[in-house]
C-alpha atoms as a PDB file:
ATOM      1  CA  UNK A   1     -79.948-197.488   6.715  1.00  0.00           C
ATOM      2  CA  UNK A   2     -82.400-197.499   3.541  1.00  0.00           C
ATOM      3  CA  UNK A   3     -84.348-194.223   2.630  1.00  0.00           C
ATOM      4  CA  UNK A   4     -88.151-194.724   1.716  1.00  0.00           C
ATOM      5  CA  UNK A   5     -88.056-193.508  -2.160  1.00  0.00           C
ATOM      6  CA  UNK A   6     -90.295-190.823  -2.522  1.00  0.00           C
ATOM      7  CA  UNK A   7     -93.595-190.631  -4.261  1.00  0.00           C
ATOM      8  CA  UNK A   8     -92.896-189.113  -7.714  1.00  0.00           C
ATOM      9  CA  UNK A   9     -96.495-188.879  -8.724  1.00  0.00           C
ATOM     10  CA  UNK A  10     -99.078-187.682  -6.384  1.00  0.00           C
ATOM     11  CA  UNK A  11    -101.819-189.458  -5.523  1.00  0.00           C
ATOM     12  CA  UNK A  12    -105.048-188.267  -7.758  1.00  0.00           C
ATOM     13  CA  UNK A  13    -107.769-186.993  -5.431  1.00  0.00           C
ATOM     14  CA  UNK A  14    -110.453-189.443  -6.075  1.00  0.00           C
ATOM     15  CA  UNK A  15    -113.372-188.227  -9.151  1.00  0.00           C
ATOM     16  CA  UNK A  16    -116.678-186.581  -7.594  1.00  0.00           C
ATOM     17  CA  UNK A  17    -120.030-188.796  -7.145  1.00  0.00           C
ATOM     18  CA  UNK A  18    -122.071-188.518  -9.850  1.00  0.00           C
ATOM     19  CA  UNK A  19    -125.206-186.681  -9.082  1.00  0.00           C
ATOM     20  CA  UNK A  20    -128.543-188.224  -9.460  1.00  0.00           C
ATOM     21  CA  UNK A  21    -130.459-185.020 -10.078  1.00  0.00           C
ATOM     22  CA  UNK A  22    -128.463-184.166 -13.209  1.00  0.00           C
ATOM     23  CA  UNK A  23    -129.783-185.601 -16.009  1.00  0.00           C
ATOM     24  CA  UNK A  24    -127.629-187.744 -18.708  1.00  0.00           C
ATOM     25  CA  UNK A  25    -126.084-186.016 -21.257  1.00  0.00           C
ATOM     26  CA  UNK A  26    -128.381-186.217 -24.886  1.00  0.00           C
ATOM     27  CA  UNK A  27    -126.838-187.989 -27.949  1.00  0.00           C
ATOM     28  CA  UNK A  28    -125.808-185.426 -30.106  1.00  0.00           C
ATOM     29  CA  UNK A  29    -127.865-185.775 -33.357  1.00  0.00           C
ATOM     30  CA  UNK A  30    -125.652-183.562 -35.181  1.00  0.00           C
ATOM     31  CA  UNK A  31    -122.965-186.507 -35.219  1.00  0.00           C
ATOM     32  CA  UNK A  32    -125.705-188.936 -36.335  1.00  0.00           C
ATOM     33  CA  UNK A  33    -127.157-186.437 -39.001  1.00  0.00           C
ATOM     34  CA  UNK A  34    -123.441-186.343 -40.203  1.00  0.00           C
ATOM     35  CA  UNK A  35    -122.785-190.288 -40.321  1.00  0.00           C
ATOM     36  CA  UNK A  36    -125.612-190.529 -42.520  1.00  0.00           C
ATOM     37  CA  UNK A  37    -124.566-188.047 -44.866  1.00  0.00           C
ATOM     38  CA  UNK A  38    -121.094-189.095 -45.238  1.00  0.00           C
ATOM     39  CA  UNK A  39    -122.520-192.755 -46.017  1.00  0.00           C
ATOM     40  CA  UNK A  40    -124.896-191.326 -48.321  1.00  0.00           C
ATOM     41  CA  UNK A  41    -122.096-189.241 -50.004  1.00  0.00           C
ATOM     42  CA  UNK A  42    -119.857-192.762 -50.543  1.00  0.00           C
ATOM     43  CA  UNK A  43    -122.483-194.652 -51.273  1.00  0.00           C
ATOM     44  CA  UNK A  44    -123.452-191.973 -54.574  1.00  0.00           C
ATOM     45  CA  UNK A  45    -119.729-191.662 -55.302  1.00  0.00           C
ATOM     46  CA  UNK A  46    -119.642-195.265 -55.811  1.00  0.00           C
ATOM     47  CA  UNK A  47    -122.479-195.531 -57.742  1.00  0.00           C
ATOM     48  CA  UNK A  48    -121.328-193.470 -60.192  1.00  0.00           C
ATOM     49  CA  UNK A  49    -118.341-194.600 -60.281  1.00  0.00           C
ATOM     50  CA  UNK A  50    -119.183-198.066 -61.694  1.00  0.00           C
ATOM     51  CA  UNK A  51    -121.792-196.611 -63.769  1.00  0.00           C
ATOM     52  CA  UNK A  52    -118.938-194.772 -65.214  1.00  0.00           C
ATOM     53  CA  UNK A  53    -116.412-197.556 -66.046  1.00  0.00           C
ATOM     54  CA  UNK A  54    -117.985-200.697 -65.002  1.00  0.00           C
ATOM     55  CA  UNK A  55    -121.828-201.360 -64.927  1.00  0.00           C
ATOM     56  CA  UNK A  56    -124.641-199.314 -66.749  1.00  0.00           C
ATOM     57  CA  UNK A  57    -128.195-200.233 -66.860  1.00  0.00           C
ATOM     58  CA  UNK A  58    -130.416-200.408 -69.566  1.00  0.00           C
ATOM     59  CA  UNK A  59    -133.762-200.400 -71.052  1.00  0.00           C
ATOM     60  CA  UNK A  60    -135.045-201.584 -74.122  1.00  0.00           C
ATOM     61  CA  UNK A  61    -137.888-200.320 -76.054  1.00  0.00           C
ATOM     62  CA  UNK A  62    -138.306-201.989 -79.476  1.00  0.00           C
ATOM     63  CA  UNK A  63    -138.198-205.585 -81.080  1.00  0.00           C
ATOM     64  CA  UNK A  64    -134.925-205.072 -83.429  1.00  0.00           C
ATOM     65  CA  UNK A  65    -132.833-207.830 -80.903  1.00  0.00           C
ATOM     66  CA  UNK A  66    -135.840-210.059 -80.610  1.00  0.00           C
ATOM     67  CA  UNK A  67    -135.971-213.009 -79.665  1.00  0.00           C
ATOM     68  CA  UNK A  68    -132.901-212.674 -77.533  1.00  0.00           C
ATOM     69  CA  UNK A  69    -134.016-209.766 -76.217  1.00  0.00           C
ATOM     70  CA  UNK A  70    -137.280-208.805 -75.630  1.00  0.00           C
ATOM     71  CA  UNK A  71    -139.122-204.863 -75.321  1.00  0.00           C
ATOM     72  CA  UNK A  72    -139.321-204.369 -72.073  1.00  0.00           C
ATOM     73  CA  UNK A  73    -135.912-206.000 -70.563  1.00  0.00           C
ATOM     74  CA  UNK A  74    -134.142-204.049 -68.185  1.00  0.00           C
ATOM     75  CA  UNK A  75    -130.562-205.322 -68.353  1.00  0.00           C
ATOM     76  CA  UNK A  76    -126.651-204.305 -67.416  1.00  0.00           C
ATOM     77  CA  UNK A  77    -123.860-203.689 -69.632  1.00  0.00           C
ATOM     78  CA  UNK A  78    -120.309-204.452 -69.073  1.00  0.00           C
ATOM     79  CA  UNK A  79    -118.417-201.062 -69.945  1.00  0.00           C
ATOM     80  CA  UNK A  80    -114.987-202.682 -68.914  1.00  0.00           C
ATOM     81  CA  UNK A  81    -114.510-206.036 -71.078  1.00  0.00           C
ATOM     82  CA  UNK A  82    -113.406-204.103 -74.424  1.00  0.00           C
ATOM     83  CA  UNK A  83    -110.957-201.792 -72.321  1.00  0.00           C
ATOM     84  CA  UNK A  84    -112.546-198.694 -73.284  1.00  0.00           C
ATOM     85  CA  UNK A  85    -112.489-196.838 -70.245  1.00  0.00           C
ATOM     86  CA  UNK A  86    -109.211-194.553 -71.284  1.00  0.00           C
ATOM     87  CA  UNK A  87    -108.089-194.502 -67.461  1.00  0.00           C
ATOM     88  CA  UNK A  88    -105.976-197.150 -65.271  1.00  0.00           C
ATOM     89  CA  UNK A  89    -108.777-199.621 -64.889  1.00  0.00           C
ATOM     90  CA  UNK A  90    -107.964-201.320 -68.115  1.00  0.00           C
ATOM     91  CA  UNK A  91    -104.702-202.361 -66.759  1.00  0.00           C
ATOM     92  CA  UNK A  92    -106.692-203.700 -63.825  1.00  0.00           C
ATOM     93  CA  UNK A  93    -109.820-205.086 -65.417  1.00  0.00           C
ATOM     94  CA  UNK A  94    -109.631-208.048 -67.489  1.00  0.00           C
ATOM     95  CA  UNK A  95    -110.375-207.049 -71.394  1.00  0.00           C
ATOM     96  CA  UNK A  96    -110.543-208.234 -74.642  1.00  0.00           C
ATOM     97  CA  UNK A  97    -111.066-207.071 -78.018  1.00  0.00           C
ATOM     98  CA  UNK A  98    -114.323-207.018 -79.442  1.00  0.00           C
ATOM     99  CA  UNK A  99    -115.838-210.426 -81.098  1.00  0.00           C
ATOM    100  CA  UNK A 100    -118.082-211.069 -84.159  1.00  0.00           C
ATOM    101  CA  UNK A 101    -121.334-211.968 -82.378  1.00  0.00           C
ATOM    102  CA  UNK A 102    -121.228-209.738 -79.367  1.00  0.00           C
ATOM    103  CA  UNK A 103    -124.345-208.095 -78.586  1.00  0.00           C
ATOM    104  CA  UNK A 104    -123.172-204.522 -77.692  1.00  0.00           C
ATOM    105  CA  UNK A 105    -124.480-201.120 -76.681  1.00  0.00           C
ATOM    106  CA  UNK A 106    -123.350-198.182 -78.558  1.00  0.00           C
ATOM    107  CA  UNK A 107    -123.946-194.845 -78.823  1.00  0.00           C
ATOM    108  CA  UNK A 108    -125.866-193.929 -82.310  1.00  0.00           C
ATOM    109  CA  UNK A 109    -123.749-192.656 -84.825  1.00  0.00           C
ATOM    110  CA  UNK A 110    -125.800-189.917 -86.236  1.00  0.00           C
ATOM    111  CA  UNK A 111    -126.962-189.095 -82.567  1.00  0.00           C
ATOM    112  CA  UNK A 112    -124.302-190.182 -79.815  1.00  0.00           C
ATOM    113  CA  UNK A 113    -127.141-189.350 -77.037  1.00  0.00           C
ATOM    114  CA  UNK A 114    -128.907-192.367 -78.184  1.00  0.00           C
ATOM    115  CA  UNK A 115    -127.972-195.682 -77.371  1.00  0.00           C
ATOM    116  CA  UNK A 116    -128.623-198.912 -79.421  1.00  0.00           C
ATOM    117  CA  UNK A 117    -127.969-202.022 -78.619  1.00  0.00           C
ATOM    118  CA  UNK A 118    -127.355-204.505 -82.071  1.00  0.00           C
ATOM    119  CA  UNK A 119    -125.141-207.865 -82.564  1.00  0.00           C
ATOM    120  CA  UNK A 120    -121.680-207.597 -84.702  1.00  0.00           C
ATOM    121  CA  UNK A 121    -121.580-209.108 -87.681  1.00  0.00           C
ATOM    122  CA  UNK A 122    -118.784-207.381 -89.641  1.00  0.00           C
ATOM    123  CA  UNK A 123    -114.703-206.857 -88.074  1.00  0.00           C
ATOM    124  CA  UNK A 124    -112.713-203.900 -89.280  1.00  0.00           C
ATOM    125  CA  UNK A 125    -110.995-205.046 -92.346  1.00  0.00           C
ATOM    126  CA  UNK A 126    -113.766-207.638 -93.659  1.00  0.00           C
ATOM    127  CA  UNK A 127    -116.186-207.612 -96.611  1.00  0.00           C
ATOM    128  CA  UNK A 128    -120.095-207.879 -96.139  1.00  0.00           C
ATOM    129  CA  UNK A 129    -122.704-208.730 -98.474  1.00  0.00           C
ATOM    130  CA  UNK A 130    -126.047-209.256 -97.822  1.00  0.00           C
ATOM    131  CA  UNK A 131    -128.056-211.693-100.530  1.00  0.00           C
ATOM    132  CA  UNK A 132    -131.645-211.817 -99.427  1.00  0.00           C
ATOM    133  CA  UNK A 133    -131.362-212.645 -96.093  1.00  0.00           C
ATOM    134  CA  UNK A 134    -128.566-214.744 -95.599  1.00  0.00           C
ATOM    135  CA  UNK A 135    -125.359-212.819 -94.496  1.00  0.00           C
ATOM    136  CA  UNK A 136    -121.785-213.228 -96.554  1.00  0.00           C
ATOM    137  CA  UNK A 137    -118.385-212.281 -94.719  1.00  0.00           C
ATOM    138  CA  UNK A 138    -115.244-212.864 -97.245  1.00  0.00           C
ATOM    139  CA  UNK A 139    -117.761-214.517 -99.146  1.00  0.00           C
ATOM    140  CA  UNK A 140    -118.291-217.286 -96.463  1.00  0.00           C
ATOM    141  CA  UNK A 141    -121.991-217.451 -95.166  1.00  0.00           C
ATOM    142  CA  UNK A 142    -122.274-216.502 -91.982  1.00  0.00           C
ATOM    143  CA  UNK A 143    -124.905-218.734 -89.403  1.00  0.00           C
ATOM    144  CA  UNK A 144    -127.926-216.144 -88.693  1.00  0.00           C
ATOM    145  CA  UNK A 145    -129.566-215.226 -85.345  1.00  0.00           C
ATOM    146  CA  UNK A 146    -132.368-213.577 -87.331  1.00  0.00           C
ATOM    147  CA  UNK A 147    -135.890-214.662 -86.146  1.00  0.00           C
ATOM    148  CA  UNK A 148    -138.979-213.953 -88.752  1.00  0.00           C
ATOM    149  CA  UNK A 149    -141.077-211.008 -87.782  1.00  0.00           C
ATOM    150  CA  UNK A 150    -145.093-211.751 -87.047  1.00  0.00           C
ATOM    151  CA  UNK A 151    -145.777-208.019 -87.656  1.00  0.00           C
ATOM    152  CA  UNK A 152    -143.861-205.792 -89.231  1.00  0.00           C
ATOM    153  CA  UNK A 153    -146.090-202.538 -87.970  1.00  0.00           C
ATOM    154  CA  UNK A 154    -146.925-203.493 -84.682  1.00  0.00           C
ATOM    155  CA  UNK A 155    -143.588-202.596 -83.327  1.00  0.00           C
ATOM    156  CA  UNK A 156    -141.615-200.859 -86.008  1.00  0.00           C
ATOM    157  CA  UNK A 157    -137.854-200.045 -84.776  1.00  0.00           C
ATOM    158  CA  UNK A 158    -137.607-196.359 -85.322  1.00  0.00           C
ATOM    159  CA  UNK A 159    -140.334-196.135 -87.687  1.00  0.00           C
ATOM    160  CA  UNK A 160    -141.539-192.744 -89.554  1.00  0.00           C
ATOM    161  CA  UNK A 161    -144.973-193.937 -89.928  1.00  0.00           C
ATOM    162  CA  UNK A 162    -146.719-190.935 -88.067  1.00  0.00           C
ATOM    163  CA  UNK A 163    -150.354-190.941 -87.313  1.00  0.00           C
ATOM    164  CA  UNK A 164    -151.895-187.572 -87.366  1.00  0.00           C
ATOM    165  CA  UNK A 165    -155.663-187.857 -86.792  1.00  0.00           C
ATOM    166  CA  UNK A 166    -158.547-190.817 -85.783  1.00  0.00           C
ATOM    167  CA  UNK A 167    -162.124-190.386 -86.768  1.00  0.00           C
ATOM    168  CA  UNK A 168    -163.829-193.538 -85.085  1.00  0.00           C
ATOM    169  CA  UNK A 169    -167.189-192.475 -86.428  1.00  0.00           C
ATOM    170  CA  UNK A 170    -166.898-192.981 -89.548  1.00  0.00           C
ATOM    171  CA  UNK A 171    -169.583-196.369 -90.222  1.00  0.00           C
ATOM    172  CA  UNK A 172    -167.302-198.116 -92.872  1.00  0.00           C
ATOM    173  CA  UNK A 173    -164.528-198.622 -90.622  1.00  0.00           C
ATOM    174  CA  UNK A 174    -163.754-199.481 -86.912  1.00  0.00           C
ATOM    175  CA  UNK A 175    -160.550-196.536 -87.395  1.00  0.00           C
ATOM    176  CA  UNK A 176    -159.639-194.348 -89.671  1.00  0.00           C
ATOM    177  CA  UNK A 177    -156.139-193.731 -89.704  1.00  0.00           C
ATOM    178  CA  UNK A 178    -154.283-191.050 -91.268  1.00  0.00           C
ATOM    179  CA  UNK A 179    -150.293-191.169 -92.222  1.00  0.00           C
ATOM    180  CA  UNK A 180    -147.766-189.095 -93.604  1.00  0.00           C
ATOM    181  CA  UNK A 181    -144.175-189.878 -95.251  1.00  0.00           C
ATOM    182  CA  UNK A 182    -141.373-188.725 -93.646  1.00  0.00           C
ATOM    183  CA  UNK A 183    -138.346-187.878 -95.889  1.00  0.00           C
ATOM    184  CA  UNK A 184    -137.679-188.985 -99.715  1.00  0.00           C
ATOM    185  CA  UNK A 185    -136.980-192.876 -99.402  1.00  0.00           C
ATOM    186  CA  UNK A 186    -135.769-193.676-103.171  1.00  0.00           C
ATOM    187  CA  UNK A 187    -131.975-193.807-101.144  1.00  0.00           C
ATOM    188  CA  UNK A 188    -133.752-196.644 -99.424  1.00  0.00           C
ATOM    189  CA  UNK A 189    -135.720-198.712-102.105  1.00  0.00           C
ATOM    190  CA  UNK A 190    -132.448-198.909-104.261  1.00  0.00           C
ATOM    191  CA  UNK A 191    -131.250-200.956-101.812  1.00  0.00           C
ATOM    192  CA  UNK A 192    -133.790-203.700-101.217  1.00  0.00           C
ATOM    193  CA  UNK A 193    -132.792-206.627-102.789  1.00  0.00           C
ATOM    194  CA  UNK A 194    -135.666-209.400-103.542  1.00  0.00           C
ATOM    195  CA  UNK A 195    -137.877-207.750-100.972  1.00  0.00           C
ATOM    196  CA  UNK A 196    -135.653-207.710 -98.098  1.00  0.00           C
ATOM    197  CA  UNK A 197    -132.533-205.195 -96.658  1.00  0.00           C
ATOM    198  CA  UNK A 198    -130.117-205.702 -99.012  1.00  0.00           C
ATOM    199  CA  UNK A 199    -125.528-204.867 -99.073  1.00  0.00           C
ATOM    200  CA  UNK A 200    -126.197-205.900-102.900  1.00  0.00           C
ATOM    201  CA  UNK A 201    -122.158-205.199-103.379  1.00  0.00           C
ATOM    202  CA  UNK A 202    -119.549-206.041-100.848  1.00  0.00           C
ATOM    203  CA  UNK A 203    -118.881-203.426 -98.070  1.00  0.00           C
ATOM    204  CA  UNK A 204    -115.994-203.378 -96.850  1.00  0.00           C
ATOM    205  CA  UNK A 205    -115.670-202.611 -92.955  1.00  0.00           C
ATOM    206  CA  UNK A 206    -113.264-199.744 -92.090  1.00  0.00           C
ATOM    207  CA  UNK A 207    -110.935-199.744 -89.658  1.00  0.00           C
ATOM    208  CA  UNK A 208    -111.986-199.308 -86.098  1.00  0.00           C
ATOM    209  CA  UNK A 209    -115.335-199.699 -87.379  1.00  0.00           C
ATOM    210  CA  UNK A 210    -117.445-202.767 -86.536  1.00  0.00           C
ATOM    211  CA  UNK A 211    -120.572-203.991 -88.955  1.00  0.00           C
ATOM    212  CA  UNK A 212    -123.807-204.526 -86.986  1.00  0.00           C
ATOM    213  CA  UNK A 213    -127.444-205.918 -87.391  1.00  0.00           C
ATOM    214  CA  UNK A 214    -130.537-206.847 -84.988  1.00  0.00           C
ATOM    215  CA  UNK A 215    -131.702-209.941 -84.627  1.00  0.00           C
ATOM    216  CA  UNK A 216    -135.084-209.121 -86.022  1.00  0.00           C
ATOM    217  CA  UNK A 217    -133.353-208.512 -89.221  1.00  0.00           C
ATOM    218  CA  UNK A 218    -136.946-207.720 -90.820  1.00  0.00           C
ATOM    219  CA  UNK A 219    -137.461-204.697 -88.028  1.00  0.00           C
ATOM    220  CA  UNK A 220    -134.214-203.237 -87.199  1.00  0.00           C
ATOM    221  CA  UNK A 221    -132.316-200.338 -88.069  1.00  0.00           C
ATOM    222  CA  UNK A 222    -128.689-201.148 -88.020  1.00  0.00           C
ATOM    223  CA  UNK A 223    -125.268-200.792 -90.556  1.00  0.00           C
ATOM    224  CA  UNK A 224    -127.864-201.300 -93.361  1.00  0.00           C
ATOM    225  CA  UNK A 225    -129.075-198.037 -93.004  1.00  0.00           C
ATOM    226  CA  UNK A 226    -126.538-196.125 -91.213  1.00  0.00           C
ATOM    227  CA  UNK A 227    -122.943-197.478 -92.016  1.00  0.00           C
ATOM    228  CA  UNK A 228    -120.625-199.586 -89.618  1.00  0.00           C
ATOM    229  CA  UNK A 229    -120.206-198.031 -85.585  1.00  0.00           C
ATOM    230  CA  UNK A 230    -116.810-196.645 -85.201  1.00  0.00           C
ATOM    231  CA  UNK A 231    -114.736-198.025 -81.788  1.00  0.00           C
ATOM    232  CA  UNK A 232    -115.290-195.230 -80.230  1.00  0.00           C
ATOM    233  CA  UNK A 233    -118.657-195.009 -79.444  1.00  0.00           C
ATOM    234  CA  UNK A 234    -118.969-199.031 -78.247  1.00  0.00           C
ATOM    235  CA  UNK A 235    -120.207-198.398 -74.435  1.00  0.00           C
ATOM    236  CA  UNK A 236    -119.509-202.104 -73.960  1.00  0.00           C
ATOM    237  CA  UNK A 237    -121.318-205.784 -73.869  1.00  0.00           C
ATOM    238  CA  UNK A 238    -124.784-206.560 -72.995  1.00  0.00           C
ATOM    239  CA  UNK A 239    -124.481-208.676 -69.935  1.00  0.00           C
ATOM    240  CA  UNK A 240    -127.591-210.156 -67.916  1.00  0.00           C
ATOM    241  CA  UNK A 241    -131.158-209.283 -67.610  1.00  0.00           C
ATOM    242  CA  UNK A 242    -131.999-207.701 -64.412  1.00  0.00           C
ATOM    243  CA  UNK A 243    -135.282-207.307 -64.788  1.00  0.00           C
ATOM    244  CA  UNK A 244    -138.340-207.580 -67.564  1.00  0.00           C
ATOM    245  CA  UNK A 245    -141.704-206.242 -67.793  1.00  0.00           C
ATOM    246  CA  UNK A 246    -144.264-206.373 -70.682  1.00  0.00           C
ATOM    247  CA  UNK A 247    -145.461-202.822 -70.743  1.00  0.00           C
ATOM    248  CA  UNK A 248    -147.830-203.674 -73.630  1.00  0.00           C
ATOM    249  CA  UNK A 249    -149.678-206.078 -71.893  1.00  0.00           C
ATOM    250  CA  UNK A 250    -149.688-203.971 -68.904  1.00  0.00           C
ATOM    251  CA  UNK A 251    -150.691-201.439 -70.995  1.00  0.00           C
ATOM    252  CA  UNK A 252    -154.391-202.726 -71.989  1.00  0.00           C
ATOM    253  CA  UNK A 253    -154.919-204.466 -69.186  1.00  0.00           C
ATOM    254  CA  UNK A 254    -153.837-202.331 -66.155  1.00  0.00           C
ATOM    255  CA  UNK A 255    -155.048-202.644 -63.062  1.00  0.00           C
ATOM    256  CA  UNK A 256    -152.843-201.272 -60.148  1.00  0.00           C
ATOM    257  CA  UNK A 257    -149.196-200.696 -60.035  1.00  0.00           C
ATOM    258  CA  UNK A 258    -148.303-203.441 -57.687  1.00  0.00           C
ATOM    259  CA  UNK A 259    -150.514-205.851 -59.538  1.00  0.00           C
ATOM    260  CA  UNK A 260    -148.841-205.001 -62.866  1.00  0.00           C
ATOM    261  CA  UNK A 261    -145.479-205.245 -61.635  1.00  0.00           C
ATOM    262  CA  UNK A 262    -146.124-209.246 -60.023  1.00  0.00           C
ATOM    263  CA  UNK A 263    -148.678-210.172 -63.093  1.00  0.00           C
ATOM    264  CA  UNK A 264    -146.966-208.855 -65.836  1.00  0.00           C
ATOM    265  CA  UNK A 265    -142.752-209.410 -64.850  1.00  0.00           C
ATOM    266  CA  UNK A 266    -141.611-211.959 -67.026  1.00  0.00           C
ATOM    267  CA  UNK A 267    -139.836-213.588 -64.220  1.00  0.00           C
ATOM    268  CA  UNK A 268    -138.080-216.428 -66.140  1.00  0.00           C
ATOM    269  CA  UNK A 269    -135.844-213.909 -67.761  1.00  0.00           C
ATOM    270  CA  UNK A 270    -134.807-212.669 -64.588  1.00  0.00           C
ATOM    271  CA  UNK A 271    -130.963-213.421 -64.356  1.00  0.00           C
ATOM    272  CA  UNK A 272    -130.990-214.904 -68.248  1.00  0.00           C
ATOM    273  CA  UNK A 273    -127.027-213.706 -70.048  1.00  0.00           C
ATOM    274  CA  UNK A 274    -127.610-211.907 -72.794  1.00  0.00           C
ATOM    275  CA  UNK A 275    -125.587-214.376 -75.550  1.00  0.00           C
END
């Protein structure tokens, strides 16, 4: 004789009809509300993350790296490839040391809220001379990127030309345009050399120190003026232009703001490497 095995479990009793006159339960919006926030809080946190050891953006506004780069460009800087982050990334990220000839971004020596953006010339531990405007490194010339400046005062790189007052009535001239000197210059004169910036006696680099110069050799304010940038304040390489505008040009001829920003883009620069 077999027993039936008993039920263990008993059987559910089976789940109430829905009812038709209740009415569906509402999404809640507070778990909506939240999803957005959270993705808006990630979303910020990695933004400032890689603006804080991989990509910063830029903007220049004066000639000094002309024609390589132009007033106007809008471009990113790679804060990683010299390894100066100081935290585990550069163990991660692939570095190097910096290069003569690197266009980099650094923070101003006499004011490290400013940053300027200049090519290398001079390596810690080398000798430069400058004899008219050809560049000597160990006494070896060194090829130029210079270009030769149309005007001078039409876009002066940190210029102390100040203009106080306009009197456009006056009948013997279209403007009359008053200026004032800024500080005593006579440091300055004694070292132009046959018109032009002049290193009339080898300077040598210091260590951890990097020699740099624009482009625009004639317009710039670099190591000429200032001394050689010290390794610290390198915020890294100038990468790729992101975006350009000509403000002048929008300037005098503005119409509307969408209008300027399709006429007046200099769209073939869009995505050029900054070399």
């Amino acid at each position: 004789m077999v027993e039936e095995p008993k039920e263990l479990i008993p059987s559910l009793p089976p789940l109430p009809e829905p009812d038709p006159s209740t009415p569906a339960a509402k999404p809640e919006r507070r778990s909506l509300v939240r999803e957005y926030f959270e993705s808006a809080v990630v979303t910020v946190i990695m933004a400032l993350f890689g603006m804080t050891f991989i990509i910063q953006a830029v903007k220049v506004p004066t000639g000094s790296m002309e024609n390589n780069i132009l007033i106007g460009d809008h471009f990113l800087v790679n804060k990683f490839i010299f390894g100066s982050t100081n935290s585990w990334l550069d163990r991660l990220l692939p570095v190097r040391s910096v290069r003569r000839g690197d266009v980099i971004v650094f923070k101003y020596p006499e004011d490290p809220q400013t940053n300027y953006v200049k090519r290398v010339i001079g390596l810690p531990g080398e000798t430069v001379e400058i004899r008219g405007t050809q560049v000597y490194i160990n006494s070896q010339e060194l090829p130029e990127h210079r270009v030769f400046v149309k005007s001078p005062a039409y876009d002066s790189d940190d210029s102390s030309l100040q203009i106080i007052s306009e009197d456009a009535s006056s009948a013997s001239a279209t403007y009359m345009v008053y200026w004032e000197h800024g500080e005593d210059d006579s440091w300055l004169r004694s070292s132009f050399h046959h018109g032009r910036y002049g290193v009339n006696e080898p300077y040598a680099v210091p260590e951890n120190s990097y020699f740099v110069m624009g482009d625009n050799r004639d317009d710039s304010q670099d190591s000429r003026y200032w001394g050689s940038v010290p390794r610290e304040n390198i915020v890294g390489r100038a990468l790729i232009v992101y975006w350009s505008y000509d403000e002048k040009a929008a300037q005098y001829n503005s119409q509307n703001l969408l209008l300027d920003l399709i006429r007046y883009t200099r769209w073939r620069r869009t995505g050029k490497l900054i070399r």
